[in-house]
PDB file of N, CA and C in Angstrom:
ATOM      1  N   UNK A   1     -18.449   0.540 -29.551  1.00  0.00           N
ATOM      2  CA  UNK A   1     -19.446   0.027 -28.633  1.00  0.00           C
ATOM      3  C   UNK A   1     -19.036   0.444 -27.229  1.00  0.00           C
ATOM      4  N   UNK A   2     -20.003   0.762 -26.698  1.00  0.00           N
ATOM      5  CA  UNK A   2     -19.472   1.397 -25.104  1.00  0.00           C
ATOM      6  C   UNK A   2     -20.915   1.003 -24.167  1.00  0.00           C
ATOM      7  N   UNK A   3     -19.798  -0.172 -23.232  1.00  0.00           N
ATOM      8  CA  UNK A   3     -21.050  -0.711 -21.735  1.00  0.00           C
ATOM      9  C   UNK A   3     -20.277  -0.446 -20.698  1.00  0.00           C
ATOM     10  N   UNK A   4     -21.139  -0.104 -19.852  1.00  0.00           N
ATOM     11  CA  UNK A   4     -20.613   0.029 -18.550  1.00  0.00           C
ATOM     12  C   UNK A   4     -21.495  -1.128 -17.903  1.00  0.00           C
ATOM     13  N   UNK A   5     -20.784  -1.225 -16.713  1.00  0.00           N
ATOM     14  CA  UNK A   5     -20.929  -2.782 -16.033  1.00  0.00           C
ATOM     15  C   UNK A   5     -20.577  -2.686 -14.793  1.00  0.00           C
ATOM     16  N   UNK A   6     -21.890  -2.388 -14.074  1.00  0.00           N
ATOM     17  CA  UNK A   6     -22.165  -1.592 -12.593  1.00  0.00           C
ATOM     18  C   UNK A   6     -22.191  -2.602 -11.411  1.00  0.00           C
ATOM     19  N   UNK A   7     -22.569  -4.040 -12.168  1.00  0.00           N
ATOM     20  CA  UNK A   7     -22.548  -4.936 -11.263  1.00  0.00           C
ATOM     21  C   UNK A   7     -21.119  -5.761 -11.048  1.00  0.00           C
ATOM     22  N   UNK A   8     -20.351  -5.329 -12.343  1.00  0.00           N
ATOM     23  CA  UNK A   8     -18.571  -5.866 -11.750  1.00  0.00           C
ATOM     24  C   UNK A   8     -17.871  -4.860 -11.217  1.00  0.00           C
ATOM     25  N   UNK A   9     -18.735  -3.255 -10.529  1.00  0.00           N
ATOM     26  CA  UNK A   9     -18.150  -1.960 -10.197  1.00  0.00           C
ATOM     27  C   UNK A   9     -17.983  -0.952 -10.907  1.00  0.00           C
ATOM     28  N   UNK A  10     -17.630   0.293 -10.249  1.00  0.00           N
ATOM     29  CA  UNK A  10     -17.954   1.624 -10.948  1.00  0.00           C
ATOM     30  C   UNK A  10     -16.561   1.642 -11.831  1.00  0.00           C
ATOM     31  N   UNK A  11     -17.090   0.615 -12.937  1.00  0.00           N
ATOM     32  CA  UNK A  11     -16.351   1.183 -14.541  1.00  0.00           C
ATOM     33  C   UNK A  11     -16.803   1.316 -15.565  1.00  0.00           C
ATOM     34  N   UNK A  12     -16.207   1.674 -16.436  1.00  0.00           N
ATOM     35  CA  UNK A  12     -16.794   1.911 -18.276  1.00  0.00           C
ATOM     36  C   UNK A  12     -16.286   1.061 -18.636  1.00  0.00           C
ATOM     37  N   UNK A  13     -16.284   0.141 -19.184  1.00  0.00           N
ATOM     38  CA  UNK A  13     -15.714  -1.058 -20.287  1.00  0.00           C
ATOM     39  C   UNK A  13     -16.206  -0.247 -21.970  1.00  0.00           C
ATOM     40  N   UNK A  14     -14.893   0.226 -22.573  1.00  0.00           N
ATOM     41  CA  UNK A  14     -14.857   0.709 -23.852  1.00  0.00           C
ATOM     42  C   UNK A  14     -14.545  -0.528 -25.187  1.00  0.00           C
ATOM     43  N   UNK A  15     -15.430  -1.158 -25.835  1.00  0.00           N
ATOM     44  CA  UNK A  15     -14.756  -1.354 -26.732  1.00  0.00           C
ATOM     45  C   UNK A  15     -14.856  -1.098 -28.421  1.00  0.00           C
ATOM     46  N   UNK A  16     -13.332  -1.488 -28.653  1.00  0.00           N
ATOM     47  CA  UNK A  16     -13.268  -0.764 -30.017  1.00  0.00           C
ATOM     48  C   UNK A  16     -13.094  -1.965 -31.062  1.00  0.00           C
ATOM     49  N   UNK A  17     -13.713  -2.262 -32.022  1.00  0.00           N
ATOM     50  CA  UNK A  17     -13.064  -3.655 -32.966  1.00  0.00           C
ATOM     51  C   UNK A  17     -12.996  -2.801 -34.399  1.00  0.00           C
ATOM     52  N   UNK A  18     -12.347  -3.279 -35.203  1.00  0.00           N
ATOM     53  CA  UNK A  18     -11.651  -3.290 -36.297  1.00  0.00           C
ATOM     54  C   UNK A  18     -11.618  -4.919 -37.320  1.00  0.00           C
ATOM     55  N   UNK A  19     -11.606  -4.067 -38.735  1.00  0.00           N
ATOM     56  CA  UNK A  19     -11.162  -4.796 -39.557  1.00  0.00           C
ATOM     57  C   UNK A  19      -9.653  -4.777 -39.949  1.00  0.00           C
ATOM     58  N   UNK A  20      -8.742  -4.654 -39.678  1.00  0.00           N
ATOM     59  CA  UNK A  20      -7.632  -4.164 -39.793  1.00  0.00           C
ATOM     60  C   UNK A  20      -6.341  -5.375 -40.303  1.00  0.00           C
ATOM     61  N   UNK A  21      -4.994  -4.902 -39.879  1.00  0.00           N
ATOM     62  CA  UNK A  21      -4.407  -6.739 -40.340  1.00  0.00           C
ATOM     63  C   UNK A  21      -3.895  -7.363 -39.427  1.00  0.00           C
ATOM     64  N   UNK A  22      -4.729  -6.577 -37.705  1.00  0.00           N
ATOM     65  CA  UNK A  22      -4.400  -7.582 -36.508  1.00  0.00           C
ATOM     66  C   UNK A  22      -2.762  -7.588 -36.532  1.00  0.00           C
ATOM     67  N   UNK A  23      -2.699  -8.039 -35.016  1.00  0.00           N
ATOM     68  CA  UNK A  23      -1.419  -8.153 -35.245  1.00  0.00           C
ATOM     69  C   UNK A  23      -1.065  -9.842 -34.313  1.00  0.00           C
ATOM     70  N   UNK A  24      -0.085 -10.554 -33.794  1.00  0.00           N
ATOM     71  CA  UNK A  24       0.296 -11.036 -32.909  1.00  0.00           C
ATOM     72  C   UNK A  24       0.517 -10.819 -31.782  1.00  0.00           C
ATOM     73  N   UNK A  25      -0.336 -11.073 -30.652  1.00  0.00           N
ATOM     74  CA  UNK A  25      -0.308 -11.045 -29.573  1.00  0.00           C
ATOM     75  C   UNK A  25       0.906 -11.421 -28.531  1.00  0.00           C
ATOM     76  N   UNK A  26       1.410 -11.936 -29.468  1.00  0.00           N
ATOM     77  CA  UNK A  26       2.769 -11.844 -28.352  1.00  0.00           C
ATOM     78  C   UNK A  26       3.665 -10.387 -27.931  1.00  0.00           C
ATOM     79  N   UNK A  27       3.028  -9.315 -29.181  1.00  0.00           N
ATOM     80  CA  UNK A  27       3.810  -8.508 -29.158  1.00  0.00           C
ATOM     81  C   UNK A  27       2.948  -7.543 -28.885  1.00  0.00           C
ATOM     82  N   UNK A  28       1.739  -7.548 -28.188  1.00  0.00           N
ATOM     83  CA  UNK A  28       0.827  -6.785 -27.346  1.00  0.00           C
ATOM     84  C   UNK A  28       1.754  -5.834 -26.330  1.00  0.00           C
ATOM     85  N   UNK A  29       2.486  -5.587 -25.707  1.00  0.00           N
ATOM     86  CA  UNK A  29       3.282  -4.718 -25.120  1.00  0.00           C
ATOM     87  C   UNK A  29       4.177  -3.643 -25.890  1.00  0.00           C
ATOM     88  N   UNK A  30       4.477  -4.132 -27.140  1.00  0.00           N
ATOM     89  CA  UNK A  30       5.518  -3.344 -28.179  1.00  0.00           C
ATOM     90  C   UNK A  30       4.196  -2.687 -28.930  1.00  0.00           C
ATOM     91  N   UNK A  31       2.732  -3.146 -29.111  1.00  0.00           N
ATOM     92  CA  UNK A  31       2.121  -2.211 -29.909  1.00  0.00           C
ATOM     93  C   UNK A  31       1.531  -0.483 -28.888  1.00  0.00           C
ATOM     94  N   UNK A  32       1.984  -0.650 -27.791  1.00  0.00           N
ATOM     95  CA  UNK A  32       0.947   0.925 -27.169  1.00  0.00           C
ATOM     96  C   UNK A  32       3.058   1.676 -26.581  1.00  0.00           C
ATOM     97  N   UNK A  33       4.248   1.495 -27.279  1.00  0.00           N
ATOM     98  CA  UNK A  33       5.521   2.276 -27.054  1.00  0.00           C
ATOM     99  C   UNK A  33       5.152   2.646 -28.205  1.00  0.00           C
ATOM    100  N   UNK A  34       5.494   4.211 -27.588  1.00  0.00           N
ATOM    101  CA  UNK A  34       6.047   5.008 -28.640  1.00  0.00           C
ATOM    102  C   UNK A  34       6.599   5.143 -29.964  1.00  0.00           C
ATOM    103  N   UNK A  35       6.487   5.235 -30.916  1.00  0.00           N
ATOM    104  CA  UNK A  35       7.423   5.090 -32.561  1.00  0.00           C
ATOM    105  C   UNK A  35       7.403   3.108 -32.391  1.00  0.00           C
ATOM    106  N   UNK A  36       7.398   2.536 -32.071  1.00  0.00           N
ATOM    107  CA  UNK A  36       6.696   0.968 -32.494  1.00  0.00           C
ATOM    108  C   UNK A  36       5.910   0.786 -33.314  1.00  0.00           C
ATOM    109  N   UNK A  37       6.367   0.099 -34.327  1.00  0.00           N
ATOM    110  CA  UNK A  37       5.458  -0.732 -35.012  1.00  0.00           C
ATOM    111  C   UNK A  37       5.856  -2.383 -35.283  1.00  0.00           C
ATOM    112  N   UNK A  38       5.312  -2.756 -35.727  1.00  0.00           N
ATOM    113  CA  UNK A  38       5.174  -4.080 -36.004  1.00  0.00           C
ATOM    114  C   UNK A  38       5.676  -4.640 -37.336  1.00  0.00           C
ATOM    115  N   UNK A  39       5.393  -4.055 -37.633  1.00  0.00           N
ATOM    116  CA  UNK A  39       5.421  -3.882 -39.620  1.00  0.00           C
ATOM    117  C   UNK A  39       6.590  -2.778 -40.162  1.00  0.00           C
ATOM    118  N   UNK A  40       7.111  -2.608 -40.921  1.00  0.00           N
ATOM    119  CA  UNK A  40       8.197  -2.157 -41.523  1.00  0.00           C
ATOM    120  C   UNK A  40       7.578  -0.793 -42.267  1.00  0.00           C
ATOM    121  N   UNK A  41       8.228   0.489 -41.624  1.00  0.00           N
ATOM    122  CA  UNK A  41       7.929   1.648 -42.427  1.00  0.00           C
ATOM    123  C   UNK A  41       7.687   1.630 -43.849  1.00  0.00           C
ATOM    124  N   UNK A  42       6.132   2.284 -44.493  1.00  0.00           N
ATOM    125  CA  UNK A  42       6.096   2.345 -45.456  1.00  0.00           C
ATOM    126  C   UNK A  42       5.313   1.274 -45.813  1.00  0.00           C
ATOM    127  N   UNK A  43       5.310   0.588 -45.147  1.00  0.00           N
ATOM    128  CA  UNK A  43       4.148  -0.663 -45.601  1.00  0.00           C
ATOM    129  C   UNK A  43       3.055  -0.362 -45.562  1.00  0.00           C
ATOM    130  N   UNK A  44       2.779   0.545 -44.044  1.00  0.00           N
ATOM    131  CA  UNK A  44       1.465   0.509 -43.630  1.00  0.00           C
ATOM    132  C   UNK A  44       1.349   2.056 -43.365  1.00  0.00           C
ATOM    133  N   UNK A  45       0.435   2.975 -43.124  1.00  0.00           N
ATOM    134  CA  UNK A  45       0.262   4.385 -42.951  1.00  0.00           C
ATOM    135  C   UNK A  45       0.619   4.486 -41.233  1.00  0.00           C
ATOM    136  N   UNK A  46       0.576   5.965 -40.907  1.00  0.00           N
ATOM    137  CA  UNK A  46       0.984   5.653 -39.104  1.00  0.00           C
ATOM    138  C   UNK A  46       2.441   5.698 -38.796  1.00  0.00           C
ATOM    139  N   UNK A  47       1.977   6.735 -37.637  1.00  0.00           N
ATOM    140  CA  UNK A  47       3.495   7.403 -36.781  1.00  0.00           C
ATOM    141  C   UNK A  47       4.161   6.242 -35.821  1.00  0.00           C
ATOM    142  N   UNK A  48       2.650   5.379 -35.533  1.00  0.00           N
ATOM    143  CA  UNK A  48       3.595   4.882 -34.086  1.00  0.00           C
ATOM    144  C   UNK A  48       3.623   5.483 -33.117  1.00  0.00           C
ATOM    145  N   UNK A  49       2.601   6.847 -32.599  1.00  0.00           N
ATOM    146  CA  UNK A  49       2.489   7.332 -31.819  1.00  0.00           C
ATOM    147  C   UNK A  49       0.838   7.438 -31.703  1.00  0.00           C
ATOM    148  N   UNK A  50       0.008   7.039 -32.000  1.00  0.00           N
ATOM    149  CA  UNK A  50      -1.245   6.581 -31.780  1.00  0.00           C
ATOM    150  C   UNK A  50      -1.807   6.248 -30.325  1.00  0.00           C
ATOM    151  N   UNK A  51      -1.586   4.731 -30.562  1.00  0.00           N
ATOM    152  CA  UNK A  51      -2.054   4.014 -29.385  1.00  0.00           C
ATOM    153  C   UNK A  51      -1.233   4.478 -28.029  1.00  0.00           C
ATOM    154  N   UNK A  52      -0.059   5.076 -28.071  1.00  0.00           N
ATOM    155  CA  UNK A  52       1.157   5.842 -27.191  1.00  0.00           C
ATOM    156  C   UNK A  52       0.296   6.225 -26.636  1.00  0.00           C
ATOM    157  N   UNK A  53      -0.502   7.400 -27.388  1.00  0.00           N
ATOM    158  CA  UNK A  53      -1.046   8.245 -26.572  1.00  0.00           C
ATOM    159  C   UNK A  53      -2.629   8.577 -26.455  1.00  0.00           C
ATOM    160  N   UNK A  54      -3.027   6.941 -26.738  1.00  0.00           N
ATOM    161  CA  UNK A  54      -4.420   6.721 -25.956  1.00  0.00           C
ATOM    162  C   UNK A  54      -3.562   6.020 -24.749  1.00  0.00           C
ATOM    163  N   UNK A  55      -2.929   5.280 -24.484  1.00  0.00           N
ATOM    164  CA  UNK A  55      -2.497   4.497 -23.275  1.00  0.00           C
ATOM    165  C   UNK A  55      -2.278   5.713 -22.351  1.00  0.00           C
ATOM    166  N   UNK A  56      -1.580   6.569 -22.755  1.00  0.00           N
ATOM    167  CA  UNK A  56      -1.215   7.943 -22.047  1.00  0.00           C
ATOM    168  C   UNK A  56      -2.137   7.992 -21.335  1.00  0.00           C
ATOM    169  N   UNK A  57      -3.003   8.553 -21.809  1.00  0.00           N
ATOM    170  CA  UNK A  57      -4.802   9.152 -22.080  1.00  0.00           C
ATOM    171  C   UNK A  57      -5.643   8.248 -20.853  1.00  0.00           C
ATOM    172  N   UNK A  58      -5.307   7.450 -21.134  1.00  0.00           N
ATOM    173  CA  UNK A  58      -6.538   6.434 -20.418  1.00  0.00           C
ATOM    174  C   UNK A  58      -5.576   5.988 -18.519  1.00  0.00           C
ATOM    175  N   UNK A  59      -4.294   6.366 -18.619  1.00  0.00           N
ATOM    176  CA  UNK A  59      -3.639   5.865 -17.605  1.00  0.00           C
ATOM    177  C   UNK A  59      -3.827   6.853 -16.468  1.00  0.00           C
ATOM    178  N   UNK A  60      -3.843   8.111 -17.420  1.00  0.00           N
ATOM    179  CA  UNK A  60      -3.716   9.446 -16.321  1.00  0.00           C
ATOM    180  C   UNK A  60      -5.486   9.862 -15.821  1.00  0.00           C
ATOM    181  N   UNK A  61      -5.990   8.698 -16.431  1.00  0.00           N
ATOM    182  CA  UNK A  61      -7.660   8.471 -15.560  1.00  0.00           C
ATOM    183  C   UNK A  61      -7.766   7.429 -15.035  1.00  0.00           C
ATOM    184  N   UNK A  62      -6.306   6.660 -14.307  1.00  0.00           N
ATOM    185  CA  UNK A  62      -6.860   5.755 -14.205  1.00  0.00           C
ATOM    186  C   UNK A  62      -7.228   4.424 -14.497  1.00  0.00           C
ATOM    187  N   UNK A  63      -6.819   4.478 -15.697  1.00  0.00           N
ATOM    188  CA  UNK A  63      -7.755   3.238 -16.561  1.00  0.00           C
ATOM    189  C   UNK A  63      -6.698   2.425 -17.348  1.00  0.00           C
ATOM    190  N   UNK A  64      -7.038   1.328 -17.720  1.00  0.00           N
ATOM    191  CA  UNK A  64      -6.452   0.452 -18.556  1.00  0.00           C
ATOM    192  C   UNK A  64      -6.938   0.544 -20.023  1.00  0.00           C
ATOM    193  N   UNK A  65      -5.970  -0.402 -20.664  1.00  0.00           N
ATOM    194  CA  UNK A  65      -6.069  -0.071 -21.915  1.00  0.00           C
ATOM    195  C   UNK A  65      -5.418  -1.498 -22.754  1.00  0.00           C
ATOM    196  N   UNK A  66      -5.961  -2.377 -23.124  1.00  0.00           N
ATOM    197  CA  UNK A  66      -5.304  -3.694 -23.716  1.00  0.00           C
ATOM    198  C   UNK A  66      -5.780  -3.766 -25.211  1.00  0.00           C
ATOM    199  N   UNK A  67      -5.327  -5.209 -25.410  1.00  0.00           N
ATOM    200  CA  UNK A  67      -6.326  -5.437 -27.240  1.00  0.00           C
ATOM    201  C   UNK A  67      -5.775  -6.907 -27.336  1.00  0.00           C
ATOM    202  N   UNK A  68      -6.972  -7.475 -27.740  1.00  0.00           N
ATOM    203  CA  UNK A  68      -6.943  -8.853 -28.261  1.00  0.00           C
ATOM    204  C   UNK A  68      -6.810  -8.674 -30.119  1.00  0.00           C
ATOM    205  N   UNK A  69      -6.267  -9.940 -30.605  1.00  0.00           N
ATOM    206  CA  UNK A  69      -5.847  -9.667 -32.132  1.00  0.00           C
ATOM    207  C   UNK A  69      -5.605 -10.797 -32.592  1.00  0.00           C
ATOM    208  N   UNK A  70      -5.381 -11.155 -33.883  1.00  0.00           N
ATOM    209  CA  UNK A  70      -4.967 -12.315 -34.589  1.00  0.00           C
ATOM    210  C   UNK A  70      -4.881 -11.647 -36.030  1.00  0.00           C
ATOM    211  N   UNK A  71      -3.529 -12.110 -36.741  1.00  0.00           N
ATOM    212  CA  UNK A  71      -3.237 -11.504 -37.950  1.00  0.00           C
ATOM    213  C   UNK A  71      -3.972 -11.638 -38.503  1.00  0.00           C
ATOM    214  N   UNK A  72      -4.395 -10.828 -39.487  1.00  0.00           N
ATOM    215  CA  UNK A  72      -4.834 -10.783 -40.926  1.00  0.00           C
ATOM    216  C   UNK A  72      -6.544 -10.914 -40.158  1.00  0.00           C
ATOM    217  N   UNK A  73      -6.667 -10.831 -38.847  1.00  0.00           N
ATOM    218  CA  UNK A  73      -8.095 -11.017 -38.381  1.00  0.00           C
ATOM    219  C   UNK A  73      -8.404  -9.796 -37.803  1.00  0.00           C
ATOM    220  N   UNK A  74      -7.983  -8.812 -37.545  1.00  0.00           N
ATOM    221  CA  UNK A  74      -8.187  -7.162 -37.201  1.00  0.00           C
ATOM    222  C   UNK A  74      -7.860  -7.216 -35.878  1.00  0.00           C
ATOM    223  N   UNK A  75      -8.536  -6.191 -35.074  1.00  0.00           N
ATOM    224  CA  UNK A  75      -8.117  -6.240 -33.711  1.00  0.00           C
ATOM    225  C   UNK A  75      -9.221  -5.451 -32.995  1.00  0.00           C
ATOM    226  N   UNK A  76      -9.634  -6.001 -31.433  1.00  0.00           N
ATOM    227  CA  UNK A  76     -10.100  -5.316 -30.502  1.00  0.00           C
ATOM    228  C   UNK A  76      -9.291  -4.732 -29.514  1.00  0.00           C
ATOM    229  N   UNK A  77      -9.318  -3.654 -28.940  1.00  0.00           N
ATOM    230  CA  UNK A  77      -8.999  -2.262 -27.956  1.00  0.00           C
ATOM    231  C   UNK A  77     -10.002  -2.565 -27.234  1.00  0.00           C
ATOM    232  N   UNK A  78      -9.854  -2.943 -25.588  1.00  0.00           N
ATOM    233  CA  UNK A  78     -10.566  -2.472 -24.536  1.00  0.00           C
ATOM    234  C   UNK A  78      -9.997  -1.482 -23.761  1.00  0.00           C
ATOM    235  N   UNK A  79     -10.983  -0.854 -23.250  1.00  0.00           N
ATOM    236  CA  UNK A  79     -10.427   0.461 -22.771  1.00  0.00           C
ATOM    237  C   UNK A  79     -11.435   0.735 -21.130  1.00  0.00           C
ATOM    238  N   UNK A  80     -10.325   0.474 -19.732  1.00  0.00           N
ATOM    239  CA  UNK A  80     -11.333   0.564 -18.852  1.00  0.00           C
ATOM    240  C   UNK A  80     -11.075   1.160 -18.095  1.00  0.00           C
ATOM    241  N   UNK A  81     -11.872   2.316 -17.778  1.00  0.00           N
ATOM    242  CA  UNK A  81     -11.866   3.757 -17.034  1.00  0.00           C
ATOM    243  C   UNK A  81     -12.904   3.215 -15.654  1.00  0.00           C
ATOM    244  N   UNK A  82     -12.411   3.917 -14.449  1.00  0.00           N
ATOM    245  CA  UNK A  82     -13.198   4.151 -12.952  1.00  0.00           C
ATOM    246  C   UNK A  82     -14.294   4.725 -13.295  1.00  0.00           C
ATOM    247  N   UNK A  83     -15.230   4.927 -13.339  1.00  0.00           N
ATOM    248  CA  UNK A  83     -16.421   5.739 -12.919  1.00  0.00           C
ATOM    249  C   UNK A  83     -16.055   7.197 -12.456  1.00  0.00           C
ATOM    250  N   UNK A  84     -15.686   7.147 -11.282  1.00  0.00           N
ATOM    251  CA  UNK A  84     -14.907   8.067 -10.522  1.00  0.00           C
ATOM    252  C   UNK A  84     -14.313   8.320 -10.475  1.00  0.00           C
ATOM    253  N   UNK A  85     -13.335   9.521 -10.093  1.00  0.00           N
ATOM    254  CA  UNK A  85     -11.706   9.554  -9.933  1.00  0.00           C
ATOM    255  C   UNK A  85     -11.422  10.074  -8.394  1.00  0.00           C
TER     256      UNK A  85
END
């Protein structure tokens, strides 16, 4: 889903939701490092270099990049880019 939202300023508000197995929000900072995961190799598919390098991606425009979550409840990715650069 993708809105932009002209009257809180020139940004894109991106978001992304999922059915997925969510994770705990406390550990929202350890999921967008590098080779991090949450879960124990082999459990789950994934390098751990994913979200690395959308955060990358979205920083060097500028933009933020978070996610709300709850286990076993999937997870949302917002993703918010300037208009402009």
């Amino acid at each position: 889903m993708r809105r932009c939202h002209f009257a809180e300023g020139k940004f894109c508000r991106i978001t992304v939701k999922d059915n997925g197995i969510g994770f705990d929000e406390n550990y929202l900072d350890k999921i967008f490092v590098i080779f991090q995961s949450l879960n124990e190799r082999g459990t789950y598919e994934g390098t751990g270099i994913g979200l690395a390098i959308a955060k990358k991606i979205v920083e060097k425009h500028n933009g933020i990049i978070t996610a709300k979550s709850r286990v076993d409840e999937g997870a949302t990715f917002i993703i918010v880019l300037p208009l402009e650069q």
